[in-house]
Protein backbone atom coordinates (compact mmCIF):
# COMPACT_ATOMS: atom_id res chain seq x y z
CA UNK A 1 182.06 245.72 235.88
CA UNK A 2 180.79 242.56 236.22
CA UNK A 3 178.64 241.29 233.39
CA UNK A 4 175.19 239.88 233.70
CA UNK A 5 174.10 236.49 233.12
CA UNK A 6 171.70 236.01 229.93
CA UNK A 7 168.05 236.22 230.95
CA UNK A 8 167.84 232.35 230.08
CA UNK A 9 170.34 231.41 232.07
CA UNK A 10 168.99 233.35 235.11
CA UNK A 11 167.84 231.37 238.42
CA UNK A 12 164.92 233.41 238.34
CA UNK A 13 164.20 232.48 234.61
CA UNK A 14 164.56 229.01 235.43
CA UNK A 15 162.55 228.76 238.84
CA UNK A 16 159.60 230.34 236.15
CA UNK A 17 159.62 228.11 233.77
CA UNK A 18 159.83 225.40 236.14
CA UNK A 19 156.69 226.31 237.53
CA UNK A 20 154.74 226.86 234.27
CA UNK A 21 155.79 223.35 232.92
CA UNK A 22 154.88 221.49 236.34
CA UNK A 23 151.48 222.98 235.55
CA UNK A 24 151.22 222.68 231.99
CA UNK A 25 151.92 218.87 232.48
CA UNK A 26 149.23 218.60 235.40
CA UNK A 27 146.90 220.60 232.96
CA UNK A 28 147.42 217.68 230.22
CA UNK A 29 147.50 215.31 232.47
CA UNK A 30 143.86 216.57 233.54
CA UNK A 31 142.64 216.85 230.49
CA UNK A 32 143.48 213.37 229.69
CA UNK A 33 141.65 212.20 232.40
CA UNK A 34 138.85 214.08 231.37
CA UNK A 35 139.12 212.23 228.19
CA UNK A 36 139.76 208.62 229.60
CA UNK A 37 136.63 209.37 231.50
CA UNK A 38 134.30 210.60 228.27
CA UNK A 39 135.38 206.77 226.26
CA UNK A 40 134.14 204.89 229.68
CA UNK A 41 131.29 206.36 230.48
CA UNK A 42 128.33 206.09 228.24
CA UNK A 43 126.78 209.26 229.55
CA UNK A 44 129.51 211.34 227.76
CA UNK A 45 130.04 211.41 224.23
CA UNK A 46 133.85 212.21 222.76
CA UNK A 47 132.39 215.66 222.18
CA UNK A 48 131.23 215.74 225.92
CA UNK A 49 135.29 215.14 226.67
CA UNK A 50 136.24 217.55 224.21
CA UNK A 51 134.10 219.73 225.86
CA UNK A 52 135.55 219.05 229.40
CA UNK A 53 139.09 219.58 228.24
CA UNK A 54 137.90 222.76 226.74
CA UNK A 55 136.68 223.86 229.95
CA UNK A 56 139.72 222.62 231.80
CA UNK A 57 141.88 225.37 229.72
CA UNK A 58 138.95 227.83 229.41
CA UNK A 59 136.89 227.57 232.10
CA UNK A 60 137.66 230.88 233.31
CA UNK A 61 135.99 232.35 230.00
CA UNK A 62 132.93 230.13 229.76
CA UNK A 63 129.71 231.97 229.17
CA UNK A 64 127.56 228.81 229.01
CA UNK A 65 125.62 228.01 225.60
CA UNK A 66 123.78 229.18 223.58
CA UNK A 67 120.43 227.94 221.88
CA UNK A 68 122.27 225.51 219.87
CA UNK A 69 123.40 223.78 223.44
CA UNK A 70 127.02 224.78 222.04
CA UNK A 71 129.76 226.14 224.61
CA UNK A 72 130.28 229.69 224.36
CA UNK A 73 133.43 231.55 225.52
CA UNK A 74 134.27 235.35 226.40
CA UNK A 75 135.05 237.47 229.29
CA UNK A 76 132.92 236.53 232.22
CA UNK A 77 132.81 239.12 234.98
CA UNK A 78 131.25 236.73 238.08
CA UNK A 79 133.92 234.25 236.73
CA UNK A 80 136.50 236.61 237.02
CA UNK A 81 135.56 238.12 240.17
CA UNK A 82 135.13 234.97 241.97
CA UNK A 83 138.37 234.18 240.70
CA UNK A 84 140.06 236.94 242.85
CA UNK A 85 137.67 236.05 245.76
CA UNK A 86 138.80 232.57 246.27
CA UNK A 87 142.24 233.77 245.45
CA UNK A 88 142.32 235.73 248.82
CA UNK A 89 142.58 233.17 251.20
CA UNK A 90 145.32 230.91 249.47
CA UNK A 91 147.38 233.60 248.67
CA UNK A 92 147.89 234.41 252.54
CA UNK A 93 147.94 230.87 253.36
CA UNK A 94 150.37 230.67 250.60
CA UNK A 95 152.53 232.67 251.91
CA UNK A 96 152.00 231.69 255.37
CA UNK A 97 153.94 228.47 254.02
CA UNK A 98 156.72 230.48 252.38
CA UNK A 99 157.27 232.47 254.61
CA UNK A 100 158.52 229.24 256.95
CA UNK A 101 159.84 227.69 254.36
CA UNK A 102 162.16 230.21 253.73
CA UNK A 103 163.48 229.88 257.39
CA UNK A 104 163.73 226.40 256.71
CA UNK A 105 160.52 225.15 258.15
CA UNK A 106 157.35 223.50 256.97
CA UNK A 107 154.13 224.85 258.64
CA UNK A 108 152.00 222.09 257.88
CA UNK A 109 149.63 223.91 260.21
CA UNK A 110 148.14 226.41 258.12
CA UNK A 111 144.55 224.72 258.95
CA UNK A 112 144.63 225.16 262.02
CA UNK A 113 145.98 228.88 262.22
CA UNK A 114 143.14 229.15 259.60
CA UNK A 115 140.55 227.91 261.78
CA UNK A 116 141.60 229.93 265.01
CA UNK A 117 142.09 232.70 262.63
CA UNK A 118 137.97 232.19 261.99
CA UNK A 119 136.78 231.74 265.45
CA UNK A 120 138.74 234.74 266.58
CA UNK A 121 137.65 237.28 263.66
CA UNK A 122 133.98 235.89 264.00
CA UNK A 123 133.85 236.16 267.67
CA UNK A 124 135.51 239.80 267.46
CA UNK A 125 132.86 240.99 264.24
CA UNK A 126 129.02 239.68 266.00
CA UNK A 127 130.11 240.14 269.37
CA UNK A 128 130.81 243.94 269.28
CA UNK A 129 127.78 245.94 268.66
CA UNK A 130 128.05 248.88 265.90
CA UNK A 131 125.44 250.46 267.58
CA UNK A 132 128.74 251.77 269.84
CA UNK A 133 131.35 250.68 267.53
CA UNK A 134 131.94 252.15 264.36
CA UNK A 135 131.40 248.90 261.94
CA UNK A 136 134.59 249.20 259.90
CA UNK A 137 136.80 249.63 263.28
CA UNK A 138 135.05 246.38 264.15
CA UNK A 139 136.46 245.17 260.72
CA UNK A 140 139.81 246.58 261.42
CA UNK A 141 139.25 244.61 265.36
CA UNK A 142 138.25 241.77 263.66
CA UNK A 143 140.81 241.49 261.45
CA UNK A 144 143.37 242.17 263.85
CA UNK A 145 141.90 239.42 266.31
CA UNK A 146 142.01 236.71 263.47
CA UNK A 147 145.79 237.64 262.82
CA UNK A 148 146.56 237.30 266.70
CA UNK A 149 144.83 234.15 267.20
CA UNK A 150 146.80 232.73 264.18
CA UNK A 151 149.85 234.21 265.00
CA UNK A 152 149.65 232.22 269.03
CA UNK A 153 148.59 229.33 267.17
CA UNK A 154 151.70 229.34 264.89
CA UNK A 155 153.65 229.85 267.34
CA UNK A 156 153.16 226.72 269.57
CA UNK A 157 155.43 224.38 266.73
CA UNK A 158 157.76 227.31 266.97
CA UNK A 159 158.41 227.43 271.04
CA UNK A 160 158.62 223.49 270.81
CA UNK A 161 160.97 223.62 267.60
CA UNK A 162 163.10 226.10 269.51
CA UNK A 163 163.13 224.75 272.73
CA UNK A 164 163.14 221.41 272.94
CA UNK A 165 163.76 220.57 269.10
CA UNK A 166 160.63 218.62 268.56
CA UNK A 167 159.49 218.23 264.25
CA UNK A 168 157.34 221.20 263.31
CA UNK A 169 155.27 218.69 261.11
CA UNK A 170 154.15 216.47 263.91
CA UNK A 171 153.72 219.40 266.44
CA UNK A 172 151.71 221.21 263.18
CA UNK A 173 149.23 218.46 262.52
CA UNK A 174 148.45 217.99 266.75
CA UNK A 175 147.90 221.23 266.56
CA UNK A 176 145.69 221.47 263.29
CA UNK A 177 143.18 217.98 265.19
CA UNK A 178 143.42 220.30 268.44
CA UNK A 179 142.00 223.51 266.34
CA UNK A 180 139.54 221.71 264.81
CA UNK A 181 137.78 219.89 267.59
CA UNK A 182 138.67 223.19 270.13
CA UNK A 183 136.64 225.57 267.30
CA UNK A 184 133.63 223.11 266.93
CA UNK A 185 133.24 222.97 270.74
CA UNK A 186 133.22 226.30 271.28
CA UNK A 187 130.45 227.02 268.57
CA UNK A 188 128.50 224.52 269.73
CA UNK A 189 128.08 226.27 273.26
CA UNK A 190 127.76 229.85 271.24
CA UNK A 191 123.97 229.42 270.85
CA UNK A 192 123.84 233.15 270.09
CA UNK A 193 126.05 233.10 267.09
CA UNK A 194 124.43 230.17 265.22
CA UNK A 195 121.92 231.12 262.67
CA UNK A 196 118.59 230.41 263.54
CA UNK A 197 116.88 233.09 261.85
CA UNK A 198 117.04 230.65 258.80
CA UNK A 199 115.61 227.41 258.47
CA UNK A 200 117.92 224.54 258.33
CA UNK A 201 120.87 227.07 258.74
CA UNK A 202 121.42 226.72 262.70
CA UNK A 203 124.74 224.72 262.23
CA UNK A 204 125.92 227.58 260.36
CA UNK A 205 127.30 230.92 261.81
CA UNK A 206 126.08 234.23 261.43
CA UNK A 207 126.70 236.17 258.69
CA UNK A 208 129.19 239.38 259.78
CA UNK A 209 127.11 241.15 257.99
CA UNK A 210 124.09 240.46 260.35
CA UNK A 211 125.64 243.08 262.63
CA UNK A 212 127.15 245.34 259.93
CA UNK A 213 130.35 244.08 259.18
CA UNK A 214 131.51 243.21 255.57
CA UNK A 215 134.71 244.41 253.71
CA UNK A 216 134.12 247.36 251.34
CA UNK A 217 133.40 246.61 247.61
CA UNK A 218 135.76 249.14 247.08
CA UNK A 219 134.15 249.74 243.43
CA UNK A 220 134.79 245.75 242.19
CA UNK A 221 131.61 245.24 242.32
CA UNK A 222 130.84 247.52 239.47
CA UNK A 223 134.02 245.84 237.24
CA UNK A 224 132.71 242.05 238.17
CA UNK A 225 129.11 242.30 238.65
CA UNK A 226 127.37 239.29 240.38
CA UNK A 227 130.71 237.84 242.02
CA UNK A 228 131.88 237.90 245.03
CA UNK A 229 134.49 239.78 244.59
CA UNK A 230 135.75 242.37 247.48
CA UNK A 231 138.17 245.12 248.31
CA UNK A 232 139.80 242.28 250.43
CA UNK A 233 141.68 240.80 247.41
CA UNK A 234 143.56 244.55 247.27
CA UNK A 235 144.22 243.94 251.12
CA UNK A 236 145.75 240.27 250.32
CA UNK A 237 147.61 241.84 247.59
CA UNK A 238 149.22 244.53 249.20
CA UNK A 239 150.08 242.08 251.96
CA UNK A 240 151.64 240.06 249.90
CA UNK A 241 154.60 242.85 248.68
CA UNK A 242 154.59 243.96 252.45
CA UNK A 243 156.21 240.39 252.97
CA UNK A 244 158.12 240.72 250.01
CA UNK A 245 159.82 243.65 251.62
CA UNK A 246 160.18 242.20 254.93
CA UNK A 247 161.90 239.37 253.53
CA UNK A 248 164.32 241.10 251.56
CA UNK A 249 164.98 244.62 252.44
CA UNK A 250 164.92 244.66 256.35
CA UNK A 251 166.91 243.22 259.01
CA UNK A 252 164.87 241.09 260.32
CA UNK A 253 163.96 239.02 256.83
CA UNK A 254 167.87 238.81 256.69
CA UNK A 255 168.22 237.09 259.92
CA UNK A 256 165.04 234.56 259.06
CA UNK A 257 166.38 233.36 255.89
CA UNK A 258 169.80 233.28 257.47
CA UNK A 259 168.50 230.63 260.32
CA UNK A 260 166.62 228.73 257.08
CA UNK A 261 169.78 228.91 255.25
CA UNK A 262 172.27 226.97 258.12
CA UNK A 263 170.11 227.48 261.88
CA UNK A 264 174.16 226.48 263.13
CA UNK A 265 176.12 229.08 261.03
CA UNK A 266 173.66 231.52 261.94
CA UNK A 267 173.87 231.38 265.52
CA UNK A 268 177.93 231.48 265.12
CA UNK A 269 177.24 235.09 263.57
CA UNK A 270 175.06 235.60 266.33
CA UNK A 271 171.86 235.79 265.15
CA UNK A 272 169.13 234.17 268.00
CA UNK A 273 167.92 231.11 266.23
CA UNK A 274 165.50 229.87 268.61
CA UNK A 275 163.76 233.51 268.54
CA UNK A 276 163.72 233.65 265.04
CA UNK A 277 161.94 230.13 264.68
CA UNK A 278 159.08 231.09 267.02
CA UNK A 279 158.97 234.13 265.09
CA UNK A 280 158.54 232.85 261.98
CA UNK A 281 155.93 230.29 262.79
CA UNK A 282 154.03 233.27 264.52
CA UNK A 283 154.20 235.17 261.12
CA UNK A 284 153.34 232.47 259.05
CA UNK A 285 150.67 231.86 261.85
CA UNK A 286 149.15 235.34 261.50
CA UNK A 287 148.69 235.13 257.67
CA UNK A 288 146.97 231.85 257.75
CA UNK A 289 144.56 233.66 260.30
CA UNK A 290 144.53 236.99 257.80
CA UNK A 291 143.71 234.97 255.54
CA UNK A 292 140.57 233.52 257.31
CA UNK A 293 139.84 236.95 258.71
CA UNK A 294 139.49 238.43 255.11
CA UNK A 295 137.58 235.74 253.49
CA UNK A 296 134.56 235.40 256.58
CA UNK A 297 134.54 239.43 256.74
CA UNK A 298 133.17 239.44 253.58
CA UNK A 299 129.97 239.68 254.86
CA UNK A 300 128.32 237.24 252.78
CA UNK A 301 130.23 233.66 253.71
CA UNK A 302 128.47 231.30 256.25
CA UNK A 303 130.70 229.66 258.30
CA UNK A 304 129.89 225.46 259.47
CA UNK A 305 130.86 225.26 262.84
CA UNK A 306 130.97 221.17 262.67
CA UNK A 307 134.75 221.62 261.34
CA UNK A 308 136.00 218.24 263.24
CA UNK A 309 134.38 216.64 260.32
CA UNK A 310 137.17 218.24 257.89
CA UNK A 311 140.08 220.40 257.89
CA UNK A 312 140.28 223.91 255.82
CA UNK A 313 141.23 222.91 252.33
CA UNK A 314 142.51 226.62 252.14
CA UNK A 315 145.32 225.60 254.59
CA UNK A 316 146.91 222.77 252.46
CA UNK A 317 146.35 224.35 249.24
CA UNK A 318 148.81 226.96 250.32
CA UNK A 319 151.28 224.69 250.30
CA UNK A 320 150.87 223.88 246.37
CA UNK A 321 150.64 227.23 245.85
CA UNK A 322 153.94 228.14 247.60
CA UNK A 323 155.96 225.48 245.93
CA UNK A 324 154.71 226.62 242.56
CA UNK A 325 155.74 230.44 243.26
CA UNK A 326 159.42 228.85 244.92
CA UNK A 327 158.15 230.47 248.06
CA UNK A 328 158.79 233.97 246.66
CA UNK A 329 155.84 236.16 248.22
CA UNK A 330 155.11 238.27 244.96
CA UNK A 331 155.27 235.04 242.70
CA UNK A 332 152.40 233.41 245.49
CA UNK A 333 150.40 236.48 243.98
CA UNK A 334 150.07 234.74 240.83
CA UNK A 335 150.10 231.30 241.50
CA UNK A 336 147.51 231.72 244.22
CA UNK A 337 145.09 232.96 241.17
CA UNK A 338 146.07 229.92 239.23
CA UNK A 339 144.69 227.63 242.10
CA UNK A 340 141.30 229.44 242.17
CA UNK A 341 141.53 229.53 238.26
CA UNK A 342 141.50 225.59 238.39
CA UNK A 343 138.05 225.42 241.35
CA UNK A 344 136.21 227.96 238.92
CA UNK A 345 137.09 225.37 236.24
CA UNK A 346 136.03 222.38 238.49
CA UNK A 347 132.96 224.18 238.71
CA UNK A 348 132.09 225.07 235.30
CA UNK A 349 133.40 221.40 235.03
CA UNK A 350 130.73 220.25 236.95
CA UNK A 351 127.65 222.84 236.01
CA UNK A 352 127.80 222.79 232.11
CA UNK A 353 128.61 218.82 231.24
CA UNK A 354 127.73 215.35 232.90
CA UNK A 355 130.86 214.97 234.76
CA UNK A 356 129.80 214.75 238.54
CA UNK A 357 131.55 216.47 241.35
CA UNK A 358 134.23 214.40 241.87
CA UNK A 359 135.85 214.70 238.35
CA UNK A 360 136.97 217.88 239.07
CA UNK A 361 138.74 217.18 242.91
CA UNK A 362 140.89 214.49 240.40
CA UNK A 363 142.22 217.06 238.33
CA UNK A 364 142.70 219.82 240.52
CA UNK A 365 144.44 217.15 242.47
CA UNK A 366 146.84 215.88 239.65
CA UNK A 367 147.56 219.32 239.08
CA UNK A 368 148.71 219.86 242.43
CA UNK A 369 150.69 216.80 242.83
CA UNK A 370 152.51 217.73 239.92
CA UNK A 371 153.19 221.02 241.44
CA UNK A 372 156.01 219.55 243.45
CA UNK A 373 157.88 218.36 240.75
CA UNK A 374 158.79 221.85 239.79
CA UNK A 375 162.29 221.72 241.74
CA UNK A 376 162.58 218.27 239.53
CA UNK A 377 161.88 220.38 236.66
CA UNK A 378 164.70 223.11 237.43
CA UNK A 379 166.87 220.68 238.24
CA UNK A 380 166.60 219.37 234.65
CA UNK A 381 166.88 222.70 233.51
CA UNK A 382 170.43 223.31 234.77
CA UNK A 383 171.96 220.21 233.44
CA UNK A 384 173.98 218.36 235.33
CA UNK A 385 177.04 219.04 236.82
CA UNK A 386 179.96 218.75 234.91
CA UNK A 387 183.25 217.59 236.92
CA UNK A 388 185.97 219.98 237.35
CA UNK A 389 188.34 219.54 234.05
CA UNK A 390 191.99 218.23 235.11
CA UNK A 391 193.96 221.08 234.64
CA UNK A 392 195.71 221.05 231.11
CA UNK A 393 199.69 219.64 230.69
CA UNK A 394 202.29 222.24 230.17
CA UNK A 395 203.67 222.54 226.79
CA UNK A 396 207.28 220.99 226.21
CA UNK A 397 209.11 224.08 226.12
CA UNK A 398 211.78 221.75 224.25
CA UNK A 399 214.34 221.78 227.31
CA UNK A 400 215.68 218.75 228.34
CA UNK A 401 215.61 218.56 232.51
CA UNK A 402 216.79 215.16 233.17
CA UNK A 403 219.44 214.28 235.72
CA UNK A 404 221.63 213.03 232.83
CA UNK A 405 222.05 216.36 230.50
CA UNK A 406 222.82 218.34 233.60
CA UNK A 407 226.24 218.30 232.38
């Protein structure tokens, strides 16, 4: 029976701890800009920086203050909530960039599956009246239609990385530019979907909620009162082990990780390569759009049409967030939170001290570029290799073998 390896000394163990000291570094390294910033800037005191680096740990627990003007800390339900709200789109565009990765490709097009993923569910949720529809099997349309859109979007890199062996990367970001400039036409000519109901608010889309649509509360509401939390998060999560599963424990995830493991050796065993590489860029396309689907059918996000202007942030901040969980789909569960942890931060960052808005984009950033210095990290962790020992000399057994005591 063979015996297993000590839990320290586990891959698994390793790839953790990797992870958690890639962001306990960025976390210090934040804070000590925080700091650096507090002794140049005569608008913040030390106690001011001590105060940001408090809320660059806490911020998650901050309460505000109290009369004295001091910080106060506890459990903060819209915190908390919000929290799992912004959590839900990262952790499917998370693991829209695992789930290539793990078939040895880098969708760098998450933004742009995320933004046909929009148009798509938006279209699909204010075009369809409830007045014949049920509203939630609009939702269930809707969601479906943002998952679709993604999923043909994704799979454009895929049918030119199969077929004529062009980079995903440079297909991904044409196709990201293409997304962007194709969604803000086509809401520009929607004249009916802009919101003009509200003053100021016409380059804005409608609210799903205008015609009925909006994910169920599902009873979160009641545990984080005032957020925006929704029974979408539970969706995301579920999801999320789905993928698990399919990577693991079918056939299909087999062959995938197979073609991301050696695409040649693969194909020897044969296992079609070229239709497992648009297939996995379709997947990884569909949860970039289920990830947009889920976040605009919460009935109470207003989409800007004028998206040429900027990419999705949600898109490339699945890529930090799959490198941090080592592209395992229940690990992007976690680390997904930890990404929204750091924006409510930012913001409580930005609400309760002088630091302006841009403080906060700095640390969130050094925290993510020191997310990809995990593998660094593991890499340290093992050691290094030791060479292969010469094997030993043989004992003198005392026996003379030369030529001359023959006789």
């Amino acid at each position: 029976m063979e015996r297993k390896s000590p839990l320290l000394k586990r891959d698994a163990t390793k790839t953790i701890l990797a992870s958690i000291i890639s962001i306990l570094i960025g976390l210090v390294l934040g804070a000590l800009i925080v700091f650096i910033v507090s002794l140049t800037n005569d608008s913040i005191s030390v106690k001011g920086g001590l105060e940001g680096i408090a809320l660059v740990f806490f911020g998650v627990f901050s309460t505000g203050r109290n009369a004295a003007g001091a910080l106060t800390f506890g459990f903060n339900p819209q915190n908390w909530g919000n929290l799992l709200f912004r959590a839900m789109p990262l952790m499917m565009t998370g693991l829209s960039v695992a789930v290539a990765f793990k078939t040895g490709l880098f969708n760098i097009g998450a933004p742009g599956q995320y933004l046909m993923g929009t148009a798509a569910t938006l279209f699909t949720a204010l075009c369809i009246p409830t007045s014949v529809v049920p509203a939630w099997l609009v939702w269930i349309l809707a969601l479906l239609a943002g998952m679709l859109a993604g999923a043909v979007w994704g799979a454009i890199p895929g049918i030119l990385k199969a077929t004529r062996n062009i980079n995903e990367v440079l297909a991904c970001i044409m196709t990201n530019w293409i997304a962007a400039n194709l969604v803000t036409m086509v809401f520009d000519m929607a004249e009916f979907m802009k919101n003009a109901e509200e003053a100021g608010k016409v380059a804005y889309v409608k609210k799903t909620i205008a015609n009925g649509v909006a994910t169920s509360k599902m009873g979160l509401d009641v545990i984080f009162p005032g957020s925006q939390v929704n029974g979408g998060i539970l969706v995301a999560i579920l999801i999320a082990i789905g993928v698990y599963i399919l990577m693991t424990k079918t056939t299909l995830g087999y062959e995938l990780r197979a073609c991301g493991a050696n695409r040649h050796a693969a194909r020897y065993a044969g296992i079609n390569d070229k239709r497992n590489i648009v297939l996995s860029m379709a997947i990884a396309g569909a949860l970039a759009g289920c990830g947009a689907a889920l976040y605009w059918l919460s009935g109470n996000t207003e989409f800007y049409w004028s998206t040429y202007q900027t990419l999705p942030t949600e898109g490339f901040n699945g890529i930090p967030v799959a490198l941090l969980a080592a592209n395992h789909p229940v690990g992007v569960i976690f680390t997904s939170m930890f990404m929204s942890l750091l924006n409510i931060s930012g913001l409580q960052l930005k609400t309760l001290t002088a630091y302006n808005e841009y403080i906060t984009d700095i640390i969130i950033s050094a925290i993510v570029y020191m997310s990809s210095f995990s593998l660094i990290i593991k890499m340290w962790l093992n050691g290094r290799k030791k060479k292969a020992a010469a094997p030993p000399p043989k004992a003198d057994d005392g026996q003379d073998t030369g030529k001359e005591n023959a006789q």
